[in-house]
N, C-alpha and C. Protein backbone atom coordinates (compact mmCIF):
# COMPACT_ATOMS: atom_id res chain seq x y z
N UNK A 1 113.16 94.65 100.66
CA UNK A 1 114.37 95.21 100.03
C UNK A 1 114.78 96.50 100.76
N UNK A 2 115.76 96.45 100.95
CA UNK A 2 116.62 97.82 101.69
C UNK A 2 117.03 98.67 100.98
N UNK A 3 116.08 100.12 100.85
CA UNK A 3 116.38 100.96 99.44
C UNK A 3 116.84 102.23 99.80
N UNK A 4 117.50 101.93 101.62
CA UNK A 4 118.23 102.43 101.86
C UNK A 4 119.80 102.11 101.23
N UNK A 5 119.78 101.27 101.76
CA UNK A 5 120.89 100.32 101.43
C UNK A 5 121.61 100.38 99.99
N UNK A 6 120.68 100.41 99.18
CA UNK A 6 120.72 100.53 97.85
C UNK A 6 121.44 101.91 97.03
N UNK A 7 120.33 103.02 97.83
CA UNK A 7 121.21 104.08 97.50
C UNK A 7 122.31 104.36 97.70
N UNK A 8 122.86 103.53 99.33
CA UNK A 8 123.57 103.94 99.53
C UNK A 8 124.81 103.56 98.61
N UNK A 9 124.70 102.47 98.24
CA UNK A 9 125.80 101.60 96.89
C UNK A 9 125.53 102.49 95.81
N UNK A 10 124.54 102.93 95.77
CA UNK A 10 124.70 103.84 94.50
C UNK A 10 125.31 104.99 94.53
N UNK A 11 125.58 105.49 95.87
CA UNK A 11 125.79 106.56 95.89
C UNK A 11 127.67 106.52 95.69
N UNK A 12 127.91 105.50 96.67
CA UNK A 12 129.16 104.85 96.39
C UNK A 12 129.52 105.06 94.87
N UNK A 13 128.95 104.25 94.30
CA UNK A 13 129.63 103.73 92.93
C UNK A 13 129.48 104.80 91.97
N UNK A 14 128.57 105.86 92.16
CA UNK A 14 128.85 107.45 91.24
C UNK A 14 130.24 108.30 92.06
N UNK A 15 129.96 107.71 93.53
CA UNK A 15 131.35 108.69 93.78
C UNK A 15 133.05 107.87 93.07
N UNK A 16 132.66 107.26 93.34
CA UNK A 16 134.19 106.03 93.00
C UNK A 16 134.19 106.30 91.39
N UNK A 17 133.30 106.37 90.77
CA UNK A 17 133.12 106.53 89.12
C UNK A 17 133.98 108.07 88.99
N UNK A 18 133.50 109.14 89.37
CA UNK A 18 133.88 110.33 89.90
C UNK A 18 135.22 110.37 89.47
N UNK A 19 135.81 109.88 90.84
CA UNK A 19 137.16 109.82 91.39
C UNK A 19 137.95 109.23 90.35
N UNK A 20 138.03 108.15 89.86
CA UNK A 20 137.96 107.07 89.02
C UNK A 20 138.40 108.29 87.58
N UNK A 21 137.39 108.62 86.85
CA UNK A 21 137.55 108.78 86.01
C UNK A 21 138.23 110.80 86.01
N UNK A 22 138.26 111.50 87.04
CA UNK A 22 138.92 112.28 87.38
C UNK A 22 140.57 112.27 87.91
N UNK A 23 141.11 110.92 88.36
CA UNK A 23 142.15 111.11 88.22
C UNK A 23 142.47 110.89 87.43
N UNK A 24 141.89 110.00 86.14
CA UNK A 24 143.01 109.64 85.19
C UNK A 24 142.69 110.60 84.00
N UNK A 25 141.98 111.45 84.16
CA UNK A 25 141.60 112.48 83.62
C UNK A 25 143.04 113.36 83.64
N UNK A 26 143.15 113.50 85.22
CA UNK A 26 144.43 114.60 85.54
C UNK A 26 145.68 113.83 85.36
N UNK A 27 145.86 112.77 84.86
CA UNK A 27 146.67 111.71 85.07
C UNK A 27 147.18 112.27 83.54
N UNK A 28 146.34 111.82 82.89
CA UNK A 28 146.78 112.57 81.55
C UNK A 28 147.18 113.61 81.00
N UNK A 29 146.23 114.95 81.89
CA UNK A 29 147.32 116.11 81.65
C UNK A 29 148.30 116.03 81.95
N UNK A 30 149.21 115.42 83.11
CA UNK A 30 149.77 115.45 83.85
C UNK A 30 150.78 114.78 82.78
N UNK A 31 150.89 113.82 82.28
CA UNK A 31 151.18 113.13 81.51
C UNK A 31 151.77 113.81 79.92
N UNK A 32 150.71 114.61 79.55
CA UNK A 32 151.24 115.19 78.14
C UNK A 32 152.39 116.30 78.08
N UNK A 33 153.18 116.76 79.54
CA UNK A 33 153.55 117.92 79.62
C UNK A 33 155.35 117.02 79.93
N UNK A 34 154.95 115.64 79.62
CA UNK A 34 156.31 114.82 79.81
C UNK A 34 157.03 114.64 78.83
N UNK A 35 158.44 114.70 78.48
CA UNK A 35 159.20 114.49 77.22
C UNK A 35 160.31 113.53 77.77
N UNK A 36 160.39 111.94 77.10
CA UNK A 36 160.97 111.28 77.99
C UNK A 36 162.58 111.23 76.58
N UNK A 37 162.38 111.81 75.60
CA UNK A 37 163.29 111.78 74.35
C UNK A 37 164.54 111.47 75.00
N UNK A 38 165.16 110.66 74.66
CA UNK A 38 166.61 109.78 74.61
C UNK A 38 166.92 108.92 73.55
N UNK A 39 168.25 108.58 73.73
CA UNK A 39 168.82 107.45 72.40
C UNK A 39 167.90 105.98 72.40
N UNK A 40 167.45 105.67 70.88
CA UNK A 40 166.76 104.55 71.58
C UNK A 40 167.19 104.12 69.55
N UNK A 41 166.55 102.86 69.83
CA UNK A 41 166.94 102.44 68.35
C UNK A 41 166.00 102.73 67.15
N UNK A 42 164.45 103.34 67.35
CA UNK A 42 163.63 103.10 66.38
C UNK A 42 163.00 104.20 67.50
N UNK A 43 162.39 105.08 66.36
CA UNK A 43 160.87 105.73 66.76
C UNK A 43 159.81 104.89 65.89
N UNK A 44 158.79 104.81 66.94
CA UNK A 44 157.24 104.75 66.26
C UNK A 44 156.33 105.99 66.32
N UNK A 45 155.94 106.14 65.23
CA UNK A 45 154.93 107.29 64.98
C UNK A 45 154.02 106.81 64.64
N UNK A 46 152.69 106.82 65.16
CA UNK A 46 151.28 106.45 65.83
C UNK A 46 150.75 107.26 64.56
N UNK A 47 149.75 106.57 64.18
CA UNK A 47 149.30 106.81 62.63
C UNK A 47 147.74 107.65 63.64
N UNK A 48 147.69 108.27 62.06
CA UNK A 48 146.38 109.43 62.33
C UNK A 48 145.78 109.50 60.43
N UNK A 49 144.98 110.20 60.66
CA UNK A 49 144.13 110.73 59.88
C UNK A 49 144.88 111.08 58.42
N UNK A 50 144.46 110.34 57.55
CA UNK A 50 145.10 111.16 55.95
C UNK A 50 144.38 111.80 55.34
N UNK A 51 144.31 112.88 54.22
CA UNK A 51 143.94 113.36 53.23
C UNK A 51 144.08 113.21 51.63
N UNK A 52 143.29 111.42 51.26
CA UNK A 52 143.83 111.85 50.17
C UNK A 52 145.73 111.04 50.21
N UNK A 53 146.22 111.73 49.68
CA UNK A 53 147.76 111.27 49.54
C UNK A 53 148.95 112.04 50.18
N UNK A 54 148.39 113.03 51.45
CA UNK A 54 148.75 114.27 52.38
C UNK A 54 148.61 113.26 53.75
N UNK A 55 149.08 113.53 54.65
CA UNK A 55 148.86 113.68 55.90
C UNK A 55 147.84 114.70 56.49
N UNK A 56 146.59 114.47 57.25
CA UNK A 56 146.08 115.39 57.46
C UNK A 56 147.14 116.18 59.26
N UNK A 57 146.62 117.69 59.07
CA UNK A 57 147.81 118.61 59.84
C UNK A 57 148.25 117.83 61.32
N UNK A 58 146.96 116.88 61.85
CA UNK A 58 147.90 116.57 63.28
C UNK A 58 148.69 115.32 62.61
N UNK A 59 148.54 114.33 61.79
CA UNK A 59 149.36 113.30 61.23
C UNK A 59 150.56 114.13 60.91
N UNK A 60 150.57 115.30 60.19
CA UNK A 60 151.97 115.72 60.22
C UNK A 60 153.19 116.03 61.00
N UNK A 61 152.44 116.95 61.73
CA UNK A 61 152.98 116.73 63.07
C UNK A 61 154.03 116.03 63.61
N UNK A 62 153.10 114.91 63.56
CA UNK A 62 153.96 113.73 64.55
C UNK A 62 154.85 113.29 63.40
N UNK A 63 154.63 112.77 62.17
CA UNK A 63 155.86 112.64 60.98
C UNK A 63 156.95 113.50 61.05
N UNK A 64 156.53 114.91 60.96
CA UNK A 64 157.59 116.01 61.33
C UNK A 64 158.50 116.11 62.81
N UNK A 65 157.90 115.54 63.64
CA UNK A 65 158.66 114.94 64.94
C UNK A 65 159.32 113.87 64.78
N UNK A 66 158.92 113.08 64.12
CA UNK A 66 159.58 111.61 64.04
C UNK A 66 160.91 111.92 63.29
N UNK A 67 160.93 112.55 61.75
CA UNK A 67 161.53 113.23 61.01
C UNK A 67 163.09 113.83 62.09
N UNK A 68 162.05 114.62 62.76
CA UNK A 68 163.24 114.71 63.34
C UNK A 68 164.15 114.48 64.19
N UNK A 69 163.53 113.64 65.17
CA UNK A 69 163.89 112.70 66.21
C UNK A 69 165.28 111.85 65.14
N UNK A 70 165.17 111.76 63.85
CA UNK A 70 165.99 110.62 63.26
C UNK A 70 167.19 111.65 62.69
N UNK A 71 166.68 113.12 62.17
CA UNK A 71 167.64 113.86 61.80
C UNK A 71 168.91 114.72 62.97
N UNK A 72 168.23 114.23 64.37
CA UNK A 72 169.01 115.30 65.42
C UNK A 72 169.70 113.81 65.48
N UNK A 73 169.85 112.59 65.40
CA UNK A 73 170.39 111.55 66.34
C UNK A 73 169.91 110.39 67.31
N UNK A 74 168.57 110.96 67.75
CA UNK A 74 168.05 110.22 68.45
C UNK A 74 167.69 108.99 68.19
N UNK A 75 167.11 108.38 67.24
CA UNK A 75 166.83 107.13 66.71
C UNK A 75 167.14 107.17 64.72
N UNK A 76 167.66 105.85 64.99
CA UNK A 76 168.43 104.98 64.01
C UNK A 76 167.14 104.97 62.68
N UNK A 77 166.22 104.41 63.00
CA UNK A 77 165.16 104.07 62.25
C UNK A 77 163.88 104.67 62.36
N UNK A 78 162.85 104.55 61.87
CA UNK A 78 161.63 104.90 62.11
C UNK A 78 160.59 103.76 61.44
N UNK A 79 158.97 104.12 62.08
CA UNK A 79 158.65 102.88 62.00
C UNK A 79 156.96 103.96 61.77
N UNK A 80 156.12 104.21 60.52
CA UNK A 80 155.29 104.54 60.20
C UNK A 80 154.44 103.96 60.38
N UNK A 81 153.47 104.08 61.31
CA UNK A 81 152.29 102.86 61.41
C UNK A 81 150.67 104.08 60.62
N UNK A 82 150.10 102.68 60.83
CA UNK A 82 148.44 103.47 60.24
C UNK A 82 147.56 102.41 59.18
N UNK A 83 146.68 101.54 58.65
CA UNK A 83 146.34 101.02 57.65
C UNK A 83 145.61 102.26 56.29
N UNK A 84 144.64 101.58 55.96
CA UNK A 84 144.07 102.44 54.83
C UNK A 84 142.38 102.71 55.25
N UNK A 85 142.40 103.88 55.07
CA UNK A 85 140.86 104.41 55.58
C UNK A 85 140.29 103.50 54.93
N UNK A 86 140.22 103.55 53.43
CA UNK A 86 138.94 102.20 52.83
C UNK A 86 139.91 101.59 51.73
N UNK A 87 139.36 100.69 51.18
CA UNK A 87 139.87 99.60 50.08
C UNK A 87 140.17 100.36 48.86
N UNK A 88 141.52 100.56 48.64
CA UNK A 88 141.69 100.97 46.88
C UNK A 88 142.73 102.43 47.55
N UNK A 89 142.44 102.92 48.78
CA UNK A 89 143.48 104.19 49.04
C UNK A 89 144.74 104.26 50.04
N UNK A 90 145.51 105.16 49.72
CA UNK A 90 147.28 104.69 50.43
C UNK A 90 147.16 104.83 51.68
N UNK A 91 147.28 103.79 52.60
CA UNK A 91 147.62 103.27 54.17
C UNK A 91 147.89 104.86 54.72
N UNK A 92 148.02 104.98 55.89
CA UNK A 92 148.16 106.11 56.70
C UNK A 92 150.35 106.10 56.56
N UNK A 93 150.41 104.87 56.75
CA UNK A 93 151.68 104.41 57.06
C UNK A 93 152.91 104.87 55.80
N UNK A 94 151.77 104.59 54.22
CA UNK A 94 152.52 104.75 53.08
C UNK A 94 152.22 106.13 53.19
N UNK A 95 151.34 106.90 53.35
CA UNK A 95 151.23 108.27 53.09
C UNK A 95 152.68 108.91 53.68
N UNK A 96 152.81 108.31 55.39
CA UNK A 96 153.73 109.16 56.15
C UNK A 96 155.37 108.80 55.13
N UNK A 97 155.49 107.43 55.26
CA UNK A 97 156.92 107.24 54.71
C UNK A 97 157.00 108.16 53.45
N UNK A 98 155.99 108.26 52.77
CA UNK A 98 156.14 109.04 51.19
C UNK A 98 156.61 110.53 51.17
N UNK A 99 155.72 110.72 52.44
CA UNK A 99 156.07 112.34 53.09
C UNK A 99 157.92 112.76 53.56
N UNK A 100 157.95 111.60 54.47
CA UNK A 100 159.84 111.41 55.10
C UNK A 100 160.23 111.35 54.12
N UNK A 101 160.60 110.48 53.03
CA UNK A 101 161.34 110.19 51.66
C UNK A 101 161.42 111.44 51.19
N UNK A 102 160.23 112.27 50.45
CA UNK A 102 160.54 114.26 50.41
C UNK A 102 161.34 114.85 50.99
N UNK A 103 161.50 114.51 52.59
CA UNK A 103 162.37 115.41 53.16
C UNK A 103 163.73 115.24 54.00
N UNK A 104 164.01 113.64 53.08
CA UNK A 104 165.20 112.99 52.72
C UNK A 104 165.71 112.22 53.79
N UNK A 105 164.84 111.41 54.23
CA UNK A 105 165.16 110.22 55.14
C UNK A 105 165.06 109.11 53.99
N UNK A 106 165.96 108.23 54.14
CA UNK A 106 166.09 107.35 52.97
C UNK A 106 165.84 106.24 53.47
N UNK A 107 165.12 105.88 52.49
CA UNK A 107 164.00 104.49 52.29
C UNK A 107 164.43 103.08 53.24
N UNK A 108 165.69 102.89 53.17
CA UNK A 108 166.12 102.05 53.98
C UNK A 108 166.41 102.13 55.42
N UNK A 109 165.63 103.61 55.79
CA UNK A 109 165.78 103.59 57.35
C UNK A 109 164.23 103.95 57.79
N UNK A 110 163.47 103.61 57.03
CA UNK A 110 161.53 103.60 57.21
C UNK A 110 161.44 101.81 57.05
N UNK A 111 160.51 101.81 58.04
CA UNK A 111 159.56 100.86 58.61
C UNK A 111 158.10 101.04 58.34
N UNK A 112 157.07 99.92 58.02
CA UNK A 112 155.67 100.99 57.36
C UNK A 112 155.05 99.87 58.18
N UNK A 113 153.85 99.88 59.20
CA UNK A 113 153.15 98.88 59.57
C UNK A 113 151.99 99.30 59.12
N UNK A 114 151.21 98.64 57.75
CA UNK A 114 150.25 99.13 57.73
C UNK A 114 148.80 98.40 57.77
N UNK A 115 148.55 97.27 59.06
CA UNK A 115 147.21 96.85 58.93
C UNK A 115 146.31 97.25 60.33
N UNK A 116 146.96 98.17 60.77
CA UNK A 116 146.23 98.80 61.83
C UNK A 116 145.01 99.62 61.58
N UNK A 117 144.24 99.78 62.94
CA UNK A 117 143.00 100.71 62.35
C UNK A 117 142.75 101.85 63.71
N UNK A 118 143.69 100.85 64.92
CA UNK A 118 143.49 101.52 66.16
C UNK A 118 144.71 101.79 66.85
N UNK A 119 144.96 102.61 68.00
CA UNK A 119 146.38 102.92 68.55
C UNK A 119 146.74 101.36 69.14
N UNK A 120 146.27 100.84 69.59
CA UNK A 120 146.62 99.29 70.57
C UNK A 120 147.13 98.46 69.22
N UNK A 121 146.52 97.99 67.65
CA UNK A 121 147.37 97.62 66.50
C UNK A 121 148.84 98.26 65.94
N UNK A 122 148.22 99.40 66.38
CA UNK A 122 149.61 100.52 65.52
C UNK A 122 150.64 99.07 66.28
N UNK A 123 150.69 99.31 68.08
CA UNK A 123 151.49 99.11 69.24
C UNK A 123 151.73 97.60 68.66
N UNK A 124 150.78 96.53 68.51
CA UNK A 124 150.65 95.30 68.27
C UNK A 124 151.36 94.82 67.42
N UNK A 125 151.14 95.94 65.74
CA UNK A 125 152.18 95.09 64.55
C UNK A 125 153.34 95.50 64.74
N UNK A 126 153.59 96.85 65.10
CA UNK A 126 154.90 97.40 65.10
C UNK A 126 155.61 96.29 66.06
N UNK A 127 155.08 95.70 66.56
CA UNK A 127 155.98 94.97 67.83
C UNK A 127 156.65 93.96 67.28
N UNK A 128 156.24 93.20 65.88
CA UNK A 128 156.64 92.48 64.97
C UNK A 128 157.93 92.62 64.49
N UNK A 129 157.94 93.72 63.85
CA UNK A 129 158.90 94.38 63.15
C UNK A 129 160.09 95.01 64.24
N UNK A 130 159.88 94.98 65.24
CA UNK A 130 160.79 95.40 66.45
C UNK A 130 161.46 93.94 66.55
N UNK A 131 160.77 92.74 66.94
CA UNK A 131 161.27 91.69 67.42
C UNK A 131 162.09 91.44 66.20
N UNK A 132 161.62 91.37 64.65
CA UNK A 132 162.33 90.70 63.68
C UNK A 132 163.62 91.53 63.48
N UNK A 133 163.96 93.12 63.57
CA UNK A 133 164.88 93.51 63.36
C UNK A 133 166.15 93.78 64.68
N UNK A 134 165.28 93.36 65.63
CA UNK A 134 165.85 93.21 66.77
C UNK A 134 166.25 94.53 67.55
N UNK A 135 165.05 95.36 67.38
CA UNK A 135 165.28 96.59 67.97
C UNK A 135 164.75 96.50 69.33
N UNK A 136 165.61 97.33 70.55
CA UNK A 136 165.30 97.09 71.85
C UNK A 136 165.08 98.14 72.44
N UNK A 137 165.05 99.24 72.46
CA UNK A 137 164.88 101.09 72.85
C UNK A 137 163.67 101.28 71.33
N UNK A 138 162.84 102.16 72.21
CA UNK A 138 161.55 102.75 71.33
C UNK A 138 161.29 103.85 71.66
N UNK A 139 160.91 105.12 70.87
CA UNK A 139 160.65 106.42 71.14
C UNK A 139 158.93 106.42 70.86
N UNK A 140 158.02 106.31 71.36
CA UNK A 140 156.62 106.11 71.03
C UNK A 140 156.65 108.29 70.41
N UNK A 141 155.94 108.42 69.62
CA UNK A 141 155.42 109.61 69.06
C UNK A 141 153.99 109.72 68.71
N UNK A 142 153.19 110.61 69.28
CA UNK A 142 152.26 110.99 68.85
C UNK A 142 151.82 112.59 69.70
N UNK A 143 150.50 112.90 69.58
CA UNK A 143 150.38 114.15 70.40
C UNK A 143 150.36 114.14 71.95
N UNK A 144 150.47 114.82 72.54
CA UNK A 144 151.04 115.03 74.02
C UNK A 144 149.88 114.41 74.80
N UNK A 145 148.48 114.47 74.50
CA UNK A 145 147.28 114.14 75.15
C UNK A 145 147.29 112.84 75.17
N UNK A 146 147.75 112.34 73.55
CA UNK A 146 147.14 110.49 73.57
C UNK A 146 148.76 109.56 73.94
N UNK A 147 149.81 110.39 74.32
CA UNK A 147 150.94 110.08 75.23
C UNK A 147 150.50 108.83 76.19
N UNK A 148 149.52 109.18 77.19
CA UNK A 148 149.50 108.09 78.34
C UNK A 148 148.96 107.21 77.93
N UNK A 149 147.92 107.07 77.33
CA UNK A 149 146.82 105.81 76.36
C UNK A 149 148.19 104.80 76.13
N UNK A 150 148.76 105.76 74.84
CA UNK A 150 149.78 104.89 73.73
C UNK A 150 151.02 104.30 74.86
N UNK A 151 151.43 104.76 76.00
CA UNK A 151 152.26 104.58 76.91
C UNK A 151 152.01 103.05 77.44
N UNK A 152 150.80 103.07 78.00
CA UNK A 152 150.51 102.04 78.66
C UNK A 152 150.09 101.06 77.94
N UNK A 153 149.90 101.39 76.81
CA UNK A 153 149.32 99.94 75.64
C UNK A 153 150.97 99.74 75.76
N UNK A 154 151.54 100.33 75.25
CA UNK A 154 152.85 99.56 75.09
C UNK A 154 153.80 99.27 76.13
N UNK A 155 153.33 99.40 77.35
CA UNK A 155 154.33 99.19 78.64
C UNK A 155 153.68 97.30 78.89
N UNK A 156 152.17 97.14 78.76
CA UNK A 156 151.75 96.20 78.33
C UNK A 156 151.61 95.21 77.59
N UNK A 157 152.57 95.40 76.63
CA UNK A 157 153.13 94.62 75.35
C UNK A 157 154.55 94.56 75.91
N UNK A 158 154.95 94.99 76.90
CA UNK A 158 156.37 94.72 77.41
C UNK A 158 157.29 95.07 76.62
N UNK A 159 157.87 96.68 75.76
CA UNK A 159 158.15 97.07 75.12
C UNK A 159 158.85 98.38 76.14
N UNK A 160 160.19 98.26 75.86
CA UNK A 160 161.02 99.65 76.62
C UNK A 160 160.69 100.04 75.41
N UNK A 161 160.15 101.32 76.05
CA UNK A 161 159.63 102.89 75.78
C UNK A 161 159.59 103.79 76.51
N UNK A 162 159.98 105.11 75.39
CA UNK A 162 159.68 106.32 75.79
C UNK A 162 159.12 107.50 75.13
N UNK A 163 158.88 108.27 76.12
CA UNK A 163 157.79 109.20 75.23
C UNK A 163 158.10 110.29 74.83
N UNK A 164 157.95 111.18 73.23
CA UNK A 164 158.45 111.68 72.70
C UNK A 164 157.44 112.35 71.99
N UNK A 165 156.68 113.22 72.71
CA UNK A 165 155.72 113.68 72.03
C UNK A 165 155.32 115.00 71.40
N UNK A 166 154.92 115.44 70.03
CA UNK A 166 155.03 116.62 69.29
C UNK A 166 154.53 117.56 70.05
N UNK A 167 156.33 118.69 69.68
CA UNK A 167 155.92 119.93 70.44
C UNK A 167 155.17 120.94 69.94
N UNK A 168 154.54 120.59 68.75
CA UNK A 168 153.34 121.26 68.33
C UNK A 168 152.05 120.54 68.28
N UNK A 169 150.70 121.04 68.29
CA UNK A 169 149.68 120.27 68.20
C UNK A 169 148.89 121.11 67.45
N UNK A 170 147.84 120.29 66.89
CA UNK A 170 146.87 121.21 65.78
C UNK A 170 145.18 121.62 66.87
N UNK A 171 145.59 120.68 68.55
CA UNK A 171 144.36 121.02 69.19
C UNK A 171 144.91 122.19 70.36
N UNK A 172 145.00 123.17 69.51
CA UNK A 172 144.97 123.93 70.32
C UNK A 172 144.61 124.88 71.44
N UNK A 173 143.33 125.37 71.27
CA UNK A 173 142.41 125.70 71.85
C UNK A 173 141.77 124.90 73.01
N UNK A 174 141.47 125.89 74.17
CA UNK A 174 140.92 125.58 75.66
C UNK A 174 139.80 124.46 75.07
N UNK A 175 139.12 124.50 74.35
CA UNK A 175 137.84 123.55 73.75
C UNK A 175 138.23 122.50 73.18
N UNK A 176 139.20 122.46 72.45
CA UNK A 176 139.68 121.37 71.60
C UNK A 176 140.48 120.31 72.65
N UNK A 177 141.32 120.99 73.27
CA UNK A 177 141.99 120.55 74.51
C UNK A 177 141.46 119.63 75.53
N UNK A 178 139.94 120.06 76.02
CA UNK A 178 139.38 119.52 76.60
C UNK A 178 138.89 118.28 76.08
N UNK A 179 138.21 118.56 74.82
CA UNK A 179 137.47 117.22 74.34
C UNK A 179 138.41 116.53 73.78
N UNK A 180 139.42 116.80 73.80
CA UNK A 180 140.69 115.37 73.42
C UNK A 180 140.88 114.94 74.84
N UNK A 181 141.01 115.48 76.01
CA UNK A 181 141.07 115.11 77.16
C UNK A 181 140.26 114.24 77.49
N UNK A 182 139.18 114.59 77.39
CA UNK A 182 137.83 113.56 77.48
C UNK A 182 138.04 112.33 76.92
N UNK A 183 138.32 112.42 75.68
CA UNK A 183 138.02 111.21 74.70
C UNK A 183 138.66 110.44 75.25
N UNK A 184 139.86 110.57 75.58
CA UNK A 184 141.13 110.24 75.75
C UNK A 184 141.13 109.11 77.46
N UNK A 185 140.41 110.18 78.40
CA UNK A 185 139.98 109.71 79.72
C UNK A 185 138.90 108.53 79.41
N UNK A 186 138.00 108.43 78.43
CA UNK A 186 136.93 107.69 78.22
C UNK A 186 137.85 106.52 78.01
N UNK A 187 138.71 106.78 76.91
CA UNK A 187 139.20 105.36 75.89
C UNK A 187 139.98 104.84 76.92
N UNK A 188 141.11 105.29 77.86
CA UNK A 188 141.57 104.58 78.50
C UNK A 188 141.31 104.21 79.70
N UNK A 189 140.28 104.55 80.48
CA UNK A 189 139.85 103.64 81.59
C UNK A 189 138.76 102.27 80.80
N UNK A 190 138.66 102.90 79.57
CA UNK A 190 137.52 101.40 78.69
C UNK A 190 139.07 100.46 78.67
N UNK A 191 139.95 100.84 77.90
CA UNK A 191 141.21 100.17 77.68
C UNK A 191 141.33 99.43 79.37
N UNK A 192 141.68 99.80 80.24
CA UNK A 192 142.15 99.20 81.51
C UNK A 192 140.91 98.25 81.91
N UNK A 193 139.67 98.69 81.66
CA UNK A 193 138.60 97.28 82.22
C UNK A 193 138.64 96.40 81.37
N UNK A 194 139.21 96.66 79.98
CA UNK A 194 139.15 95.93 79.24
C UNK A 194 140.13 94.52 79.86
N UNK A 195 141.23 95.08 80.08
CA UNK A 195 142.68 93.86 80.33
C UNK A 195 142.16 93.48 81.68
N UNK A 196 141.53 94.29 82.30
CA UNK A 196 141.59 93.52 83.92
C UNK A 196 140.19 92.40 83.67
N UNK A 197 139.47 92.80 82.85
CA UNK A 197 138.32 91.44 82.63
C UNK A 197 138.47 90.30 82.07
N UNK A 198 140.17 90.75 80.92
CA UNK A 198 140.58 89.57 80.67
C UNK A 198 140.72 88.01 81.18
């Protein structure tokens, strides 16, 4: 056995890993600092975390963006995605619409997808409710970091989109920043081996 040889593939495949998971690392910052906001027919707002019968603060956020994406003009409709943390409590999706309805977006211009559990479902059911109402322009919303993830799930579902992402965030901090970066770099190069092994 050649254990020259060996290392040397190994040495390869930590550098390519490296590279690999460092550009799309920078790919993503690079990425969250983009605002692609234009006329489109429907925003989707990418479900997050509830409290209870609240939005927890980054779920608001993006509701409060969506909110207003519909109050400046930009999109016609909106489209609340998220399911229910456990059996018996309100969907991520009903929490958000309940929240918009308060601050007087009316009921007949909310969309609620709520059997999702992950960003690639949010992308999946909402796509339903796009085809049935025949909406063709999409404003994707969520925080500026998970922008490229949610981008490419849905450029992959063959869905014109654009990105519209809250100009506030609750991760603020150099630390917080990072480890959403991370997560974020992890989930979507898993996401891309995922489709190419398909």
């Amino acid at each position: 056995m050649n254990w020259r040889f060996l290392n040397r593939i190994l040495q390869f495949s930590i550098l390519f890993l490296l590279i690999l998971f460092g550009g799309t690392f920078l790919s993503i910052g690079r990425f969250s600092k983009i605002d692609q906001t234009q006329k489109a027919d429907v925003a989707i707002i990418l479900g997050t975390a509830v409290w209870g019968n609240e939005p927890s603060p980054v779920f608001e956020q993006r509701i409060l963006h969506g909110i207003k994406l519909y109050q400046d003009g930009w999109v016609d409709y909106l489209i609340f995605t998220g399911g229910s943390p456990e059996i018996g409590k309100p969907s991520e999706a009903e929490v958000a619409k309940s929240y918009a309805v308060k601050k007087g977006i009316p009921t007949d211009k909310i969309f609620i997808e709520d059997q999702s559990r992950i960003t690639q479902e949010n992308l999946v059911y909402s796509k339903e409710i796009l085809t049935k109402n025949a909406f063709s322009t999409v404003l994707i919303v969520s925080d500026p970091i998970h922008m490229r993830r949610a981008m490419t799930m849905a450029s992959d579902l063959e869905l014109v989109v654009y990105s519209s992402p809250t100009q506030t965030s609750q991760f603020r901090s150099a630390s917080k920043k990072f480890g959403f970066l991370l997560r974020e770099t992890y989930l979507l190069i898993g996401y891309k081996v995922l489709q190419f092994v398909r």
